[in-house]
Protein backbone atom coordinates (compact mmCIF):
# COMPACT_ATOMS: atom_id res chain seq x y z
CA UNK A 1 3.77 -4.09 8.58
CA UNK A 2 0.10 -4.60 9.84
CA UNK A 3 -0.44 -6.29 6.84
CA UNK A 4 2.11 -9.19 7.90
CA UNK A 5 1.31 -9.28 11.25
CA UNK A 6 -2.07 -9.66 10.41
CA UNK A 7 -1.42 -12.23 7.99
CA UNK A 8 0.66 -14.35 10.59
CA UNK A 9 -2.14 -14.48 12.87
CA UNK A 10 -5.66 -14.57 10.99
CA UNK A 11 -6.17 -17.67 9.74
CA UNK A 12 -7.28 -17.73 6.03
CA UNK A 13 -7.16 -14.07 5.52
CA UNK A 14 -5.19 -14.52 2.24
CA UNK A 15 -8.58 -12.34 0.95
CA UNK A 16 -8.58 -9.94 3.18
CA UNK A 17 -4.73 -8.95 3.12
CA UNK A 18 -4.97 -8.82 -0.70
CA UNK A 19 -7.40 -6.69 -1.01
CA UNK A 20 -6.27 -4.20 2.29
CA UNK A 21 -2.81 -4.46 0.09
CA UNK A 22 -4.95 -2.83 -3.71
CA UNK A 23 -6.61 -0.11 -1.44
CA UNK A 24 -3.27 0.95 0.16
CA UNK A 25 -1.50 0.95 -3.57
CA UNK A 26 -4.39 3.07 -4.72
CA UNK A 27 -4.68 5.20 -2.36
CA UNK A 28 -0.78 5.80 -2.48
CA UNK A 29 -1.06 5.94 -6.16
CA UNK A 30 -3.77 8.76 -5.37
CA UNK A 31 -1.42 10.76 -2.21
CA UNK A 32 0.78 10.79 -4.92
CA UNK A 33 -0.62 12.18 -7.86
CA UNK A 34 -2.25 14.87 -5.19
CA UNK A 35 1.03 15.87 -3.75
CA UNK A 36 2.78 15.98 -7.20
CA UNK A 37 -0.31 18.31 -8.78
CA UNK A 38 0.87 21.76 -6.25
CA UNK A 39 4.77 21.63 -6.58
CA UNK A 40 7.37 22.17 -9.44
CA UNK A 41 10.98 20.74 -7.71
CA UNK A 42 12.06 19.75 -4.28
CA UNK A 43 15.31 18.78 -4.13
CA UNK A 44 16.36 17.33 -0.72
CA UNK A 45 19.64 16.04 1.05
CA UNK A 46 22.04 19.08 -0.73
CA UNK A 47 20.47 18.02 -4.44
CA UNK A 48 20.49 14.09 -3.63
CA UNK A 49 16.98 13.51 -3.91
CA UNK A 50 14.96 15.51 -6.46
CA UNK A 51 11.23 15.72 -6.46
CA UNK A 52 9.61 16.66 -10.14
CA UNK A 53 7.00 15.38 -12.07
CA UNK A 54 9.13 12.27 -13.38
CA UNK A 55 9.94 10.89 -10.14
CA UNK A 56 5.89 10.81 -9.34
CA UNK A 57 5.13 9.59 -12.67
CA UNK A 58 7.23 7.02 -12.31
CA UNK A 59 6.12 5.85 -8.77
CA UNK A 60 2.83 6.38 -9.97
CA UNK A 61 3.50 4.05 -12.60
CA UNK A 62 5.70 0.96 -10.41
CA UNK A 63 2.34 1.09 -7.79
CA UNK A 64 -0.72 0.77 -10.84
CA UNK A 65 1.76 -2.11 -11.93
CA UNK A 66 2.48 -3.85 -8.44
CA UNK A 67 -1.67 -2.84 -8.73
CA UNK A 68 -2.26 -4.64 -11.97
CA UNK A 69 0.41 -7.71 -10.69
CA UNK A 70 -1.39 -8.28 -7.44
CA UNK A 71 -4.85 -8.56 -9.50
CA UNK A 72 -3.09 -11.27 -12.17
CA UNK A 73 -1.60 -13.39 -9.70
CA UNK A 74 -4.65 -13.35 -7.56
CA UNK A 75 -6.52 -15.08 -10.87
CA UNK A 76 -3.85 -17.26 -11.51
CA UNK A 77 -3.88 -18.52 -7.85
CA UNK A 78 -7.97 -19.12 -8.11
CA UNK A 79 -7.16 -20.69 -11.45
CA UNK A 80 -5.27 -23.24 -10.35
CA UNK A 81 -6.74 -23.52 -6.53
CA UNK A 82 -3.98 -22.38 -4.49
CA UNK A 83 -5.51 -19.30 -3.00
């Protein structure tokens, strides 16, 4: 959210608000790997939502892609000057 709002009213801080947005992906990326190291299985909401190794691995995995997606476009929007 302070991302947007900052983005709405900073002029040209395209920059800036890309690269605030690859520290807060890897530093979630790192909360999570952290948090994931001391436990075995949480489950949550009666058995709902179940916390295991998978379920990090694979948020782990969709934020070092939105990670490595943020970095492409970024070149492809220098490439063809629209950043």
């Amino acid at each position: 959210m302070f991302l947007l709002i900052l983005g709405v009213f900073k002029k040209n801080s395209s920059k800036i608000i890309q690269n605030l947005s690859l520290v807060v992906l890897l530093v979630t990326a790192v909360i999570t790997f952290n948090e994931t190291v001391g436990i075995k299985e949480v489950k949550l909401f009666n058995n709902s939502i179940i916390i295991d190794y998978l379920s990090s691995l694979m948020k782990i995995v969709t934020l070092l892609a939105t990670f490595l997606v943020l970095i492409i476009s970024s070149n492809y929007l220098r490439t063809f000057k629209i950043f």
